[in-house]
PDB file of N, CA and C in Angstrom:
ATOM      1  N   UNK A   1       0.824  -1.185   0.000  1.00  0.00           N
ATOM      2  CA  UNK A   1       0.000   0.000   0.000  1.00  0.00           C
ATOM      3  C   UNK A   1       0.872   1.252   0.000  1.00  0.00           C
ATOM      4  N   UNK A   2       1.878   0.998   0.789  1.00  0.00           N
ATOM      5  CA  UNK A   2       2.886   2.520   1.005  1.00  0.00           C
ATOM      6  C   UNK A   2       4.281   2.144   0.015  1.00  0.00           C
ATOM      7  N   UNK A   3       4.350   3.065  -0.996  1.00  0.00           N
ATOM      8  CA  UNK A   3       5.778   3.125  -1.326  1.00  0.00           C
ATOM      9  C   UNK A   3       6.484   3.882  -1.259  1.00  0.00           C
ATOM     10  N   UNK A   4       7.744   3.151  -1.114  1.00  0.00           N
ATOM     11  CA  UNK A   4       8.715   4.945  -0.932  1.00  0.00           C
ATOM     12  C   UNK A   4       9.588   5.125  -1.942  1.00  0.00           C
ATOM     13  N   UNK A   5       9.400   6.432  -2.384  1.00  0.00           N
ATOM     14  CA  UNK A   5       9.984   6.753  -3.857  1.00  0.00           C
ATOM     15  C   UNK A   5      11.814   6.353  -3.927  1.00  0.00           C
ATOM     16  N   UNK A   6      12.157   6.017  -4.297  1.00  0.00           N
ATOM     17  CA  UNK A   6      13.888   5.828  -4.934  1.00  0.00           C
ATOM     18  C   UNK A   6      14.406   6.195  -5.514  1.00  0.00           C
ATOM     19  N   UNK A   7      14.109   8.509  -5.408  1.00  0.00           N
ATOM     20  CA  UNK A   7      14.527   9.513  -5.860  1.00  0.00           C
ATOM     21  C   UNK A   7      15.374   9.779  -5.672  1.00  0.00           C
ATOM     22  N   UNK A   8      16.548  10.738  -5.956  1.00  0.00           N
ATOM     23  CA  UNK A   8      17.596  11.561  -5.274  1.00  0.00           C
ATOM     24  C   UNK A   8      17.171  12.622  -4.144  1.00  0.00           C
ATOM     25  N   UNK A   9      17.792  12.763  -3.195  1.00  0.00           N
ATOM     26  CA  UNK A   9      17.745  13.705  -2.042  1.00  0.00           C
ATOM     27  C   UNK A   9      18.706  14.675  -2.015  1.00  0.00           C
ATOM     28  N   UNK A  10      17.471  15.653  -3.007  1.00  0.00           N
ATOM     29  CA  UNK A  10      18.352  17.027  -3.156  1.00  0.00           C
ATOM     30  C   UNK A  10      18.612  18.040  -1.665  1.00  0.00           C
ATOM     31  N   UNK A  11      19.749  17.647  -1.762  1.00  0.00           N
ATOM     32  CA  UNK A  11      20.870  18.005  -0.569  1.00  0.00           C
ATOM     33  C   UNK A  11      20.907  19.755  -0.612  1.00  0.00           C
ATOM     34  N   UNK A  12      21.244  20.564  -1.632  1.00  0.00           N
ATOM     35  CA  UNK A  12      21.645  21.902  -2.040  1.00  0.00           C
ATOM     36  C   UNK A  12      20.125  22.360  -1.337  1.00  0.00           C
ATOM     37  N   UNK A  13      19.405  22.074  -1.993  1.00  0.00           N
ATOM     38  CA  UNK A  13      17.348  22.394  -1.708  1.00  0.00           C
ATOM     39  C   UNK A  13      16.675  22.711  -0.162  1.00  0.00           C
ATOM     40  N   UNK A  14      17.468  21.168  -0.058  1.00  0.00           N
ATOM     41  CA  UNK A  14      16.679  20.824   1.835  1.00  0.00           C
ATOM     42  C   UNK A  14      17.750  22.139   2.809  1.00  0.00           C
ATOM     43  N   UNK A  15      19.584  22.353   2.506  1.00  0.00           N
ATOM     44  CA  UNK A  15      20.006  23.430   3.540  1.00  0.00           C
ATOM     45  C   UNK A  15      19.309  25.074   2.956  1.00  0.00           C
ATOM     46  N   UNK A  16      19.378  25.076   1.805  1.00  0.00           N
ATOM     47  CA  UNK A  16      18.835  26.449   1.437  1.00  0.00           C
ATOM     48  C   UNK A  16      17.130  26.714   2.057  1.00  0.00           C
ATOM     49  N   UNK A  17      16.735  25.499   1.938  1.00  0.00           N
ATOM     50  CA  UNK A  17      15.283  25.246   2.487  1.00  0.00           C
ATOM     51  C   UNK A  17      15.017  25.549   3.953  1.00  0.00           C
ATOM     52  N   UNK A  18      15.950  24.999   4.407  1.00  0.00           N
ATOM     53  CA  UNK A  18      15.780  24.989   5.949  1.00  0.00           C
ATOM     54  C   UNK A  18      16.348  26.028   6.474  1.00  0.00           C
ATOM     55  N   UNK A  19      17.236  26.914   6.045  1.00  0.00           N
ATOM     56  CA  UNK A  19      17.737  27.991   6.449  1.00  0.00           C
ATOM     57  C   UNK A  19      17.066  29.551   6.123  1.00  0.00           C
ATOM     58  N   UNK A  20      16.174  29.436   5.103  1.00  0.00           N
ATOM     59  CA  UNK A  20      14.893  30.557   4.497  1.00  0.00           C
ATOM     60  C   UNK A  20      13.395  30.105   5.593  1.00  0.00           C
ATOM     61  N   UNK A  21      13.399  28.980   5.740  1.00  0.00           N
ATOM     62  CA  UNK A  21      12.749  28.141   6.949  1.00  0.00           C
ATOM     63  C   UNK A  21      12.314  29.033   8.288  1.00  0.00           C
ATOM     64  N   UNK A  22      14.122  28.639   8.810  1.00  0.00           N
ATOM     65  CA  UNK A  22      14.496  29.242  10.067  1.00  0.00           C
ATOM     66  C   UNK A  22      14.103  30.932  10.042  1.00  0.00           C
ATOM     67  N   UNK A  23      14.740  31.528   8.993  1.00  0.00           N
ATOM     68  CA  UNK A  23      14.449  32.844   9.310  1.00  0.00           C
ATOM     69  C   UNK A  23      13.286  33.517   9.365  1.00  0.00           C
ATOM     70  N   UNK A  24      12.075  32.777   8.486  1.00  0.00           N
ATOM     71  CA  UNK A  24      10.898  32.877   8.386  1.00  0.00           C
ATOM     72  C   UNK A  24      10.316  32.606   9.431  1.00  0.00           C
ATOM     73  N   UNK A  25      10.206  31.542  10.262  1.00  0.00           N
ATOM     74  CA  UNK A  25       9.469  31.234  11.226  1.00  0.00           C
ATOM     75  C   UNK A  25       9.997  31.958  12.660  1.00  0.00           C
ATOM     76  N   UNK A  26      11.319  32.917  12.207  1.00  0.00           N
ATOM     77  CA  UNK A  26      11.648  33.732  13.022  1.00  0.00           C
ATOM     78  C   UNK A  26      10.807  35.349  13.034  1.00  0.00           C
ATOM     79  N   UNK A  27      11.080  35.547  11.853  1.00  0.00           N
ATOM     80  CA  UNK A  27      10.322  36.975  11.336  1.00  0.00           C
ATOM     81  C   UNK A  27       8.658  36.643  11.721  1.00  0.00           C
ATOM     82  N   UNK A  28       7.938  35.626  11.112  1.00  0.00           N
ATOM     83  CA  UNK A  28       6.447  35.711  11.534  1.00  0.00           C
ATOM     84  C   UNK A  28       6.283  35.237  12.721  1.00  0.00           C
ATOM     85  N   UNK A  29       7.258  34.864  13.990  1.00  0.00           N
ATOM     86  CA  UNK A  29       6.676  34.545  15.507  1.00  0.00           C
ATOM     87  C   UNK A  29       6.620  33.449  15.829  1.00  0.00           C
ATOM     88  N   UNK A  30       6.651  32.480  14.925  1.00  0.00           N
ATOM     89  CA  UNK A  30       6.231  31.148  14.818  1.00  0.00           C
ATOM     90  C   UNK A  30       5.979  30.399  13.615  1.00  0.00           C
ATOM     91  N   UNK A  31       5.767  28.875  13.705  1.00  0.00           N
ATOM     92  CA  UNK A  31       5.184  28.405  12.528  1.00  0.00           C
ATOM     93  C   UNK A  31       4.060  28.519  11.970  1.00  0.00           C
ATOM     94  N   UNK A  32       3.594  28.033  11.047  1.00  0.00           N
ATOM     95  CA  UNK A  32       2.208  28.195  10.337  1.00  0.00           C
ATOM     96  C   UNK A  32       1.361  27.837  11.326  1.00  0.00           C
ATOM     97  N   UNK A  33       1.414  26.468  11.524  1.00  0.00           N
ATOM     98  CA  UNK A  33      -0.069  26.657  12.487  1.00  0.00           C
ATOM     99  C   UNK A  33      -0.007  27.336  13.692  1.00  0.00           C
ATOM    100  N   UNK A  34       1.174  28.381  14.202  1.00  0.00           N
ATOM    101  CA  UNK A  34       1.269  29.087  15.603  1.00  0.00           C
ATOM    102  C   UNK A  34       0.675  30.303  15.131  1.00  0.00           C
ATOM    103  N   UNK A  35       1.092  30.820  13.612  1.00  0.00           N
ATOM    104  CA  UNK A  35       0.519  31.711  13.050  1.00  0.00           C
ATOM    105  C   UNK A  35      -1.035  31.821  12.708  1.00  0.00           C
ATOM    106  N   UNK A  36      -1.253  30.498  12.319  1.00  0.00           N
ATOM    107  CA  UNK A  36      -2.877  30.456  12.049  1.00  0.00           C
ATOM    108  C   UNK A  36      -4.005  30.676  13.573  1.00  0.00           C
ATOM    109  N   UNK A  37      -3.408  30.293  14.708  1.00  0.00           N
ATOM    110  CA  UNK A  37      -4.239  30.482  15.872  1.00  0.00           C
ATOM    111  C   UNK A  37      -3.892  31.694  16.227  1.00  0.00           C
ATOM    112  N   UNK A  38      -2.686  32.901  16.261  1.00  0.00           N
ATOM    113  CA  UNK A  38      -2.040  34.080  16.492  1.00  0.00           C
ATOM    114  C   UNK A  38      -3.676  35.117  15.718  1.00  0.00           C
ATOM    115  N   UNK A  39      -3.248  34.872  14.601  1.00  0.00           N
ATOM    116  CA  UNK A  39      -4.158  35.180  13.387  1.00  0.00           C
ATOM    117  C   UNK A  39      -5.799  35.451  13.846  1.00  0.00           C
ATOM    118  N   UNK A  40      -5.970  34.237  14.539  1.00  0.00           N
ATOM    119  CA  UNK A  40      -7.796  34.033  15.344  1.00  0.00           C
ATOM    120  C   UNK A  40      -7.893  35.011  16.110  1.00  0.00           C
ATOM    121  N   UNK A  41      -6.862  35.059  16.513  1.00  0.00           N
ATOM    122  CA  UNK A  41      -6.812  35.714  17.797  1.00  0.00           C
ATOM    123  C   UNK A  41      -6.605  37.160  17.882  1.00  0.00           C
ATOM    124  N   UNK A  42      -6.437  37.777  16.694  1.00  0.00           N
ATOM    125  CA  UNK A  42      -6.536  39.031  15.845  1.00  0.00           C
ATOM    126  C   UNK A  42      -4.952  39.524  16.257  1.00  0.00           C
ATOM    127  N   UNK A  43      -4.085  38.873  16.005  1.00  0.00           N
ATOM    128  CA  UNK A  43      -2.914  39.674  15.466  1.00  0.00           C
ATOM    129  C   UNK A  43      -2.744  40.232  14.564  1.00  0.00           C
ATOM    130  N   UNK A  44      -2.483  41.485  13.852  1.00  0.00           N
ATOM    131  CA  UNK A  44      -2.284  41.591  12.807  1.00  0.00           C
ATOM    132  C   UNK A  44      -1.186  41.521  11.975  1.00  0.00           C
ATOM    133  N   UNK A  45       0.231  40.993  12.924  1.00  0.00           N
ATOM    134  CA  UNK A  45       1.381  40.706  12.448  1.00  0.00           C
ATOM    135  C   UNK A  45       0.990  39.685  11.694  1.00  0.00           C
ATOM    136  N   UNK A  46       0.134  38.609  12.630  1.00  0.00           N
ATOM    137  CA  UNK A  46      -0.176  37.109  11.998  1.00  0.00           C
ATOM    138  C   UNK A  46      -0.788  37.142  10.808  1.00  0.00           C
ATOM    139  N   UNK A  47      -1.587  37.981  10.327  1.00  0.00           N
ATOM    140  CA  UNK A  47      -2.368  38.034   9.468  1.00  0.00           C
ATOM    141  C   UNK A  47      -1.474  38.468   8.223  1.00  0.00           C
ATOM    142  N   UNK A  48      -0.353  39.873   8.372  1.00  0.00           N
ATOM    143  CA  UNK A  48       0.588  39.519   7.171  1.00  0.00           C
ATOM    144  C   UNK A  48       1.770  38.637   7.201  1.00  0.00           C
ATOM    145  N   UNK A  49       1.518  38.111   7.831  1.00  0.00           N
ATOM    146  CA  UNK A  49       2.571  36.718   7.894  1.00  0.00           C
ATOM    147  C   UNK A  49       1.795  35.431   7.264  1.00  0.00           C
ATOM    148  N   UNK A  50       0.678  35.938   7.514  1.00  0.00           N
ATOM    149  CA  UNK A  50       0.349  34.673   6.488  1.00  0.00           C
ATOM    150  C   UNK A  50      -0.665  35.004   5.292  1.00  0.00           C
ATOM    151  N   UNK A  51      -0.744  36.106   4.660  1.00  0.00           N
ATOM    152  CA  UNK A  51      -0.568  36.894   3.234  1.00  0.00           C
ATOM    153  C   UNK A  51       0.621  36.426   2.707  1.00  0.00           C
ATOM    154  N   UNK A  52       1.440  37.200   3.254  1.00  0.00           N
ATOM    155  CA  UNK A  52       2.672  36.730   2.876  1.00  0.00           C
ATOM    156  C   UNK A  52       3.390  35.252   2.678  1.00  0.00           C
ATOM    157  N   UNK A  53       2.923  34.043   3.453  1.00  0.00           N
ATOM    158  CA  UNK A  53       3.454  32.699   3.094  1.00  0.00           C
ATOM    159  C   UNK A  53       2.460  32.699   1.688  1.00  0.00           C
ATOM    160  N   UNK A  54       0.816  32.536   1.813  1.00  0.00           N
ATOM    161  CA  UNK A  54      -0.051  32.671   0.749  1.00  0.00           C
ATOM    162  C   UNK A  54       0.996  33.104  -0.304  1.00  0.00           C
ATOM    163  N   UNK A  55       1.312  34.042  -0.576  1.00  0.00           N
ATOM    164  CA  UNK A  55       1.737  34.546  -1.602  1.00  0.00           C
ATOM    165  C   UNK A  55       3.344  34.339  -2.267  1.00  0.00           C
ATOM    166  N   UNK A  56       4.077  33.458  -1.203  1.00  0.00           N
ATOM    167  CA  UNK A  56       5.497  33.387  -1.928  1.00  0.00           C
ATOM    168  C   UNK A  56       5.352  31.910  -2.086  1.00  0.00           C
ATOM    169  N   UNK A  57       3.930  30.788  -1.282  1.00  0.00           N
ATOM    170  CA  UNK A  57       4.049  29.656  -1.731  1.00  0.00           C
ATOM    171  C   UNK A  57       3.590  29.545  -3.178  1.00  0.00           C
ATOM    172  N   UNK A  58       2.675  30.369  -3.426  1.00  0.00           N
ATOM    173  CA  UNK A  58       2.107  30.490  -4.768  1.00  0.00           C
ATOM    174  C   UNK A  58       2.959  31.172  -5.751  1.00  0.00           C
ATOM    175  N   UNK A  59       4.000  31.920  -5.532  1.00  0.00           N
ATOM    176  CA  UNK A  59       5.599  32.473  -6.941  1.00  0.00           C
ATOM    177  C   UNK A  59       6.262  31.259  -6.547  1.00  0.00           C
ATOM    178  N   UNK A  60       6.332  30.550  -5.777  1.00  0.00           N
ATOM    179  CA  UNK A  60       7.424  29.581  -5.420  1.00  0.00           C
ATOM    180  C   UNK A  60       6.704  28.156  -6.562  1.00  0.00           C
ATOM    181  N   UNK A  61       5.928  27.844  -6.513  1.00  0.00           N
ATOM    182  CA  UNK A  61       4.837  26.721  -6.693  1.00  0.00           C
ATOM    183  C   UNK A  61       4.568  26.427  -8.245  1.00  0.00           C
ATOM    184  N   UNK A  62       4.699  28.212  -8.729  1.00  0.00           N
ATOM    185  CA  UNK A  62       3.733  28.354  -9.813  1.00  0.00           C
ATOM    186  C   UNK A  62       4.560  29.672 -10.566  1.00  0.00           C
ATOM    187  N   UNK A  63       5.022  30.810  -9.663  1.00  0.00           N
ATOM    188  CA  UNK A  63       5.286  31.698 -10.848  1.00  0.00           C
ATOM    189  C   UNK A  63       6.930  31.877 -10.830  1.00  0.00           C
ATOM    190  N   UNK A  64       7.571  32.903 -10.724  1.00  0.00           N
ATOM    191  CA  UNK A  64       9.260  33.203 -11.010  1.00  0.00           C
ATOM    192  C   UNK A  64       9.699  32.571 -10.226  1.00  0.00           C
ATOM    193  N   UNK A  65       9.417  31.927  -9.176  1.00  0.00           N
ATOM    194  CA  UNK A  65      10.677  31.541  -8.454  1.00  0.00           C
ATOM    195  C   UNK A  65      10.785  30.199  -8.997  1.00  0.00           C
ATOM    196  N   UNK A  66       9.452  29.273  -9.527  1.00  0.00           N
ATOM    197  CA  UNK A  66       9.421  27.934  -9.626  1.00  0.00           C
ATOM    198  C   UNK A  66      11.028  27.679 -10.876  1.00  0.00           C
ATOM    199  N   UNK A  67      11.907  28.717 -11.800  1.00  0.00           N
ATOM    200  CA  UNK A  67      12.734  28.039 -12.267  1.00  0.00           C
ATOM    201  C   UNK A  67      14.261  27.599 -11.398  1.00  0.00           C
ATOM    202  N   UNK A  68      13.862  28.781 -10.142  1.00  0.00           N
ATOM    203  CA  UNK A  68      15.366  28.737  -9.197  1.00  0.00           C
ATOM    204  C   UNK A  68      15.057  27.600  -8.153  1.00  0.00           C
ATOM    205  N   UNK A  69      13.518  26.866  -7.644  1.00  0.00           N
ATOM    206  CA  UNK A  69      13.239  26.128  -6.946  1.00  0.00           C
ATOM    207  C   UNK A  69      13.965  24.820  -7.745  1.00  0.00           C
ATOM    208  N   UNK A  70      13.174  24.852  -9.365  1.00  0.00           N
ATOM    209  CA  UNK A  70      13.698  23.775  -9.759  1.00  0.00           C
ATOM    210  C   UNK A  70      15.269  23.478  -9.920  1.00  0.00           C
ATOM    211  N   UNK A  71      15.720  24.394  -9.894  1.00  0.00           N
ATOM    212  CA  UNK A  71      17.443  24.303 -10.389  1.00  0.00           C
ATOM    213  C   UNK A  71      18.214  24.062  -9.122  1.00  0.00           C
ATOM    214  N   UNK A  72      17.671  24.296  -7.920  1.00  0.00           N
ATOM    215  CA  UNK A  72      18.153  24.078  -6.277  1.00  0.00           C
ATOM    216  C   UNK A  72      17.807  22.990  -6.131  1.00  0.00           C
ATOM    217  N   UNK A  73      16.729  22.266  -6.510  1.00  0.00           N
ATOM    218  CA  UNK A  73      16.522  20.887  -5.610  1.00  0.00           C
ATOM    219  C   UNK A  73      16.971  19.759  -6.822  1.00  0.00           C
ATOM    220  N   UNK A  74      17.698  20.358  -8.112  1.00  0.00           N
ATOM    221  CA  UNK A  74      17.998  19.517  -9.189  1.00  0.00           C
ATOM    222  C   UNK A  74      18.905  18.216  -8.817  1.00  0.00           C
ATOM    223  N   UNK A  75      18.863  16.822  -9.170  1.00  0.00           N
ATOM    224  CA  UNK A  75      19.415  15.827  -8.100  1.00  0.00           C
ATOM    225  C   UNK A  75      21.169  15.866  -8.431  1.00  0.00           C
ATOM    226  N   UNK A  76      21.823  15.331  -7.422  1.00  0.00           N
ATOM    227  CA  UNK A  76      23.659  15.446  -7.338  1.00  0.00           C
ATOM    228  C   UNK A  76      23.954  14.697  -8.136  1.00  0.00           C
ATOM    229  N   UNK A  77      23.325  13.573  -7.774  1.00  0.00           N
ATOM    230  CA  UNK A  77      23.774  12.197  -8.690  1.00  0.00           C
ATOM    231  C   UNK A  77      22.412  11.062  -9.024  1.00  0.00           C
ATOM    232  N   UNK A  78      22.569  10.807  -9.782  1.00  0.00           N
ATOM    233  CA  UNK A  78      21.382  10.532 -10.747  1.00  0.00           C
ATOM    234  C   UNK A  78      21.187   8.838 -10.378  1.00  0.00           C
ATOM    235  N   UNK A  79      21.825   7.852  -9.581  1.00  0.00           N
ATOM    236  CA  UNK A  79      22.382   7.237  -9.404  1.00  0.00           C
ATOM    237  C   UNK A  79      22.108   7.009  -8.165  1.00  0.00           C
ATOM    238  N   UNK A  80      21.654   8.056  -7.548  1.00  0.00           N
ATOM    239  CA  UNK A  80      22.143   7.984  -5.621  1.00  0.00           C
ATOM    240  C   UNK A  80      20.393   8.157  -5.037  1.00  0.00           C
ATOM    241  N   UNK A  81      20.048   7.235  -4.114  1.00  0.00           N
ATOM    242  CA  UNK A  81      19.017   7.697  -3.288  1.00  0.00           C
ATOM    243  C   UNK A  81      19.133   8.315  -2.105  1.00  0.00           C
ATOM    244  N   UNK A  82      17.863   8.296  -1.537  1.00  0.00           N
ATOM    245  CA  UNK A  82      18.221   9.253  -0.284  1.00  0.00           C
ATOM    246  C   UNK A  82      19.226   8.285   0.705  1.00  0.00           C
ATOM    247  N   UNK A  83      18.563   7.215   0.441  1.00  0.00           N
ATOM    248  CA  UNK A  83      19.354   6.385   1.817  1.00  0.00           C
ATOM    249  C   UNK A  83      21.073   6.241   1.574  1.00  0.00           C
ATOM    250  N   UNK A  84      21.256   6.255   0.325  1.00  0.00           N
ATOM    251  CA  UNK A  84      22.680   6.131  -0.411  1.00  0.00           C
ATOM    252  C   UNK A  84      23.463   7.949  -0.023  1.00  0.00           C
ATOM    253  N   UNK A  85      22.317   8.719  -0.124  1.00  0.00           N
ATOM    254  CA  UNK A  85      23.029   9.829  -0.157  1.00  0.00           C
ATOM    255  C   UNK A  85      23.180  10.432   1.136  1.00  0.00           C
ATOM    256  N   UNK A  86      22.534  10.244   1.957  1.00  0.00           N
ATOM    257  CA  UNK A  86      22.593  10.328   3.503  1.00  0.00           C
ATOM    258  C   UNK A  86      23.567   9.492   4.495  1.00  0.00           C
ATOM    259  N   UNK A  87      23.859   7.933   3.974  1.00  0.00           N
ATOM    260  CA  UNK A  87      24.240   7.483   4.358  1.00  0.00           C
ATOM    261  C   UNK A  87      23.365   6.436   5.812  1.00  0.00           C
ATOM    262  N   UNK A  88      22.220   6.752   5.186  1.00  0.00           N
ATOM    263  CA  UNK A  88      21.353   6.268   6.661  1.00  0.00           C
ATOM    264  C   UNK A  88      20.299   5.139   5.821  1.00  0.00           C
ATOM    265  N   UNK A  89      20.092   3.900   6.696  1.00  0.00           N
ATOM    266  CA  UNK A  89      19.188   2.930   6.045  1.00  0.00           C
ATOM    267  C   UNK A  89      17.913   3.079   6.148  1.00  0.00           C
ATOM    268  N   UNK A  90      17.662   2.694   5.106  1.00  0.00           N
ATOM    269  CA  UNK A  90      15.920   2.945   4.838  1.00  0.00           C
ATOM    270  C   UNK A  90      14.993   2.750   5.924  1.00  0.00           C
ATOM    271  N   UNK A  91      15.335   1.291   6.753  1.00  0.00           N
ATOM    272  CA  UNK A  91      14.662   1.172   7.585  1.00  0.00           C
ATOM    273  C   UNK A  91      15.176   1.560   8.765  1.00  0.00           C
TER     274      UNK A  91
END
């Protein structure tokens, strides 16, 4: 029923990822769903903090950014899975 894909684990993607991540969930207070209850609760920081995810997941997803997303998470080695490229076993 469950398979797990035997893609490459774009390495360049996930630190650039996680480090635009970090600063984000620094600048809006929290994560998305800390933001989404902030938000209820009538923050209005929360509220352009999450305009703002709305709107860079959708250039990220769909408009200019989707050719630099694709070219960052493009795979190292064509050859290598995650478990090969991590060095850690599947199971």
């Amino acid at each position: 029923v469950i398979s797990i894909p035997d893609s490459t684990f774009p390495i360049i993607g996930t630190i650039i990822g996680s480090f635009i991540f970090g600063i984000g969930i620094v600048l809006a207070g929290g994560c998305a769903t800390g933001t989404w209850y902030r938000a209820g609760e009538g923050l209005i920081g929360s509220w352009v903090a999450l305009v703002l995810y709305a709107v860079t997941a959708a250039i990220t997803k769909t408009g200019i950014l989707l050719p630099v997303m694709t070219w960052i998470n493009k795979p190292t080695n064509i050859n290598a899975n995650m478990s090969q490229t991590t060095s850690i076993p599947m199971w």
